[in-house]
Protein backbone atom coordinates (compact mmCIF):
# COMPACT_ATOMS: atom_id res chain seq x y z
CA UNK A 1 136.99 63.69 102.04
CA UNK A 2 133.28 64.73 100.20
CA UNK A 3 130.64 65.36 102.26
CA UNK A 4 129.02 62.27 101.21
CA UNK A 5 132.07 60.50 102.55
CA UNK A 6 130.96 61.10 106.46
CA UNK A 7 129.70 58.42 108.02
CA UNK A 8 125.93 59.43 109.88
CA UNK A 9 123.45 57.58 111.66
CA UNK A 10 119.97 59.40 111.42
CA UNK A 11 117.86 58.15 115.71
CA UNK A 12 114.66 57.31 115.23
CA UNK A 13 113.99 61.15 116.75
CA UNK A 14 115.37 62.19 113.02
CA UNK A 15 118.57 63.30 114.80
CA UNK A 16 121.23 62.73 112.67
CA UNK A 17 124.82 61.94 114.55
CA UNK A 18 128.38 62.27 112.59
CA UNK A 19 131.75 62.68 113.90
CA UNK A 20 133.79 65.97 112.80
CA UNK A 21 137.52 66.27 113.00
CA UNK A 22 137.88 70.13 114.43
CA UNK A 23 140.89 71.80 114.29
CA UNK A 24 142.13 73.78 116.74
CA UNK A 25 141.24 77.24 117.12
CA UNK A 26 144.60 78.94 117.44
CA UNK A 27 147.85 78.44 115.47
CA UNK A 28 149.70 77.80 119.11
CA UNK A 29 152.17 75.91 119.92
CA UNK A 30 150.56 72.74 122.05
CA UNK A 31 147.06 73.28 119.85
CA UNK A 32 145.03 70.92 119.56
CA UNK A 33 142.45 68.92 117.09
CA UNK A 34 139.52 67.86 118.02
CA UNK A 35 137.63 65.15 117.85
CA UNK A 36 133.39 65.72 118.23
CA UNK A 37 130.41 63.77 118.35
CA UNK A 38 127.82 65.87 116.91
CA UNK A 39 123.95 65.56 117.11
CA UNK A 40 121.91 67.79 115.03
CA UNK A 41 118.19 68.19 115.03
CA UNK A 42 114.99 70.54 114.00
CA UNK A 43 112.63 71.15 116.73
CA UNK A 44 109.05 71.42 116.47
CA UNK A 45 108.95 75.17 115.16
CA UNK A 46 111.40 74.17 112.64
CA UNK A 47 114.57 75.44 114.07
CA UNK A 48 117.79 73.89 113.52
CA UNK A 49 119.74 72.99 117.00
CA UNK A 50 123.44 71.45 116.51
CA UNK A 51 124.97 69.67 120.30
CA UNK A 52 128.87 68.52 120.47
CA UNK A 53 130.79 66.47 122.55
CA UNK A 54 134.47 66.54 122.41
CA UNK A 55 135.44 62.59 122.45
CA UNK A 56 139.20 63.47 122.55
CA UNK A 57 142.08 66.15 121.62
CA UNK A 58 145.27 65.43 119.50
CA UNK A 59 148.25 66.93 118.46
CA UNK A 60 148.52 65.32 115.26
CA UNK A 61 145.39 65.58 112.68
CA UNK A 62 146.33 62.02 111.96
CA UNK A 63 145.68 60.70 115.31
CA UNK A 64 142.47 62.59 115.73
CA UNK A 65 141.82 61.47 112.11
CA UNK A 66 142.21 57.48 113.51
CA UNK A 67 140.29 58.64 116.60
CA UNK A 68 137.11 59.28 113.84
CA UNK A 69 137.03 56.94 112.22
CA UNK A 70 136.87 54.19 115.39
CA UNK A 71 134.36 55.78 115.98
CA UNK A 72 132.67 56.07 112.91
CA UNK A 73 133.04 52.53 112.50
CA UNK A 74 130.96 51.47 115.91
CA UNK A 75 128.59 54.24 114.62
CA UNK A 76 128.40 51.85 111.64
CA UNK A 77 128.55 48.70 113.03
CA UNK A 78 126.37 48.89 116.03
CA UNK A 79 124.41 52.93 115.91
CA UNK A 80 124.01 54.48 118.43
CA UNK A 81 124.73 52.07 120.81
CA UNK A 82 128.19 51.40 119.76
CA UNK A 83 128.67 54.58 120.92
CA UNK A 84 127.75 53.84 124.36
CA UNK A 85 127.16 56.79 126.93
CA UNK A 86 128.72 59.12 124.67
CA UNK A 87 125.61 59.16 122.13
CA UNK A 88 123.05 59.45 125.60
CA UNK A 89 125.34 62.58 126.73
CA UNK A 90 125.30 64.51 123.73
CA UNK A 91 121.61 64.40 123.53
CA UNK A 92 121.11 66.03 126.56
């Protein structure tokens, strides 16, 4: 998937939302992906501030992959509010 591919809602605050596919840290056995809401902004002095919210953890990177793009799509669809408490929490 190309970077343009990514689906992103820009808040009328110029923070723009996407949702990542993360995968997991260690090579484990019982690792996880992730699945994250992130926000990412510039504050007033011009520095760059990235939040995440993990919306869910998989074992496969298909699932989490079908997790995204749900998501994605009420992103789409509906902003911010499709995204319900989840876009208000990762603001914070």
């Amino acid at each position: 998937m190309s970077e343009s591919d990514y689906v992103r809602h820009t808040a009328e605050d110029g923070s723009v939302y996407a949702v990542e596919v993360v995968s997991p840290e260690r090579d484990d056995y019982g690792a996880q992906y992730g699945v994250d809401l992130v926000r990412a902004s510039t504050d007033r002095y011009g520095l760059e501030h990235e939040q995440r919210l993990r919306l869910g953890a998989y074992s496969s990177w298909g699932s989490a992959e079908e997790h995204q793009r749900e998501v994605e799509t009420a992103l789409e669809k509906d902003g911010l509010e499709g995204l319900g408490e989840d876009a208000r929490r990762v603001a914070q």
